[in-house]
Protein backbone atom coordinates (compact mmCIF):
# COMPACT_ATOMS: atom_id res chain seq x y z
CA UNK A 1 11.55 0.18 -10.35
CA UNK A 2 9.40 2.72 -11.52
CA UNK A 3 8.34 6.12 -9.12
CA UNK A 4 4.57 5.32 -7.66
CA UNK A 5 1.98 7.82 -7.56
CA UNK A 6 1.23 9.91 -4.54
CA UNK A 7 -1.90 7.87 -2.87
CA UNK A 8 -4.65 9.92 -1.35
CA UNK A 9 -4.09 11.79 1.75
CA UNK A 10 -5.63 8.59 4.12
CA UNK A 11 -2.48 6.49 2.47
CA UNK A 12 0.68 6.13 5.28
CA UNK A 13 3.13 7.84 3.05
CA UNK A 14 1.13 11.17 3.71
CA UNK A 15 1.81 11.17 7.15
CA UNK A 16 6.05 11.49 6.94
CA UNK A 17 6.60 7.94 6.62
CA UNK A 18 4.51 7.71 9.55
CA UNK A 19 1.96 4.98 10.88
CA UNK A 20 -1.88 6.73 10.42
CA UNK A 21 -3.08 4.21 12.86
CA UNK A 22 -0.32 4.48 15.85
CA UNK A 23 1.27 7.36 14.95
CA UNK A 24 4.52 5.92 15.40
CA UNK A 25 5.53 2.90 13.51
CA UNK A 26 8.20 2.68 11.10
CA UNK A 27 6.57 1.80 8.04
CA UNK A 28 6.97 -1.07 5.01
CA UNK A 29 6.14 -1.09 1.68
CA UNK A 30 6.85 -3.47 -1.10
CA UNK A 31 6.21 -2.41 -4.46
CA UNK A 32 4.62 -4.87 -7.52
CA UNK A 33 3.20 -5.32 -10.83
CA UNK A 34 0.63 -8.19 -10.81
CA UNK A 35 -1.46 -8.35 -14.43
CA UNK A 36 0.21 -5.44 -15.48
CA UNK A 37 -0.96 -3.18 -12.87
CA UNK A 38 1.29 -1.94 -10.00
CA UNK A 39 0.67 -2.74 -6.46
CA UNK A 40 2.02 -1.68 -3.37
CA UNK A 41 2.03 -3.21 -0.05
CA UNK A 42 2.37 -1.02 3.10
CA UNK A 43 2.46 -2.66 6.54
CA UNK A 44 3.32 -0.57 9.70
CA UNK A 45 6.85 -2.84 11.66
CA UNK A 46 5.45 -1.85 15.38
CA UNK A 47 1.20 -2.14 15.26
CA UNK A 48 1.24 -4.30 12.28
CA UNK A 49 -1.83 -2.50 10.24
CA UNK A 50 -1.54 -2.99 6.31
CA UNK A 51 -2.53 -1.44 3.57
CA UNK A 52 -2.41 -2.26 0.05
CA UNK A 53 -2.23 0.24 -2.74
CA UNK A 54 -3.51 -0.10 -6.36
CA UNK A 55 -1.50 2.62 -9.16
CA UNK A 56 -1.63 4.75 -5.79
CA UNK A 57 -5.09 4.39 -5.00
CA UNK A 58 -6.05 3.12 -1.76
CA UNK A 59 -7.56 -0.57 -2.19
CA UNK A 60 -9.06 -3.01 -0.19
CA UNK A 61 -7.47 -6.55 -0.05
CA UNK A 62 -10.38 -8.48 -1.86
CA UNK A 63 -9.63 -6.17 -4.87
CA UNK A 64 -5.66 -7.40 -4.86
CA UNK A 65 -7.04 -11.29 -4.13
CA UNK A 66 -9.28 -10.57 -7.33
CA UNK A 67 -6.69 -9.23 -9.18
CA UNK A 68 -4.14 -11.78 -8.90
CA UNK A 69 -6.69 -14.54 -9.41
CA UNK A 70 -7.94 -13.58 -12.95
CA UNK A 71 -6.49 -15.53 -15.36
């Protein structure tokens, strides 16, 4: 896989691998490419919030249903 960029300070990985939300949870993330762009999704294993990630920019979840619906 290739290295993702560094998301925006609001992004989970800012906060040492830290949950923003609970400030505690271990967190998840599962990298993709999906119509040649990359995606990443981050989900925290103890509060469950999620995030998704777009080249390393913070992205709401209509924007990844969009992108993986265009043909």
């Amino acid at each position: 896989m290739r290295p993702r960029a560094a998301a925006a300070d609001t992004s989970p990985m800012a906060h040492n691998g830290l949950c923003p939300k609970c400030k505690q949870g271990d967190l998840i993330a599962i990298s993709m490419t999906v119509s040649e762009r990359d995606l990443t999704f981050t989900t925290c294993h103890l509060c469950e919030a999620k995030w998704w990630f777009r080249e390393g920019e913070l992205v709401p979840l209509t924007s990844v249903i969009d992108l993986v619906v265009k043909k």
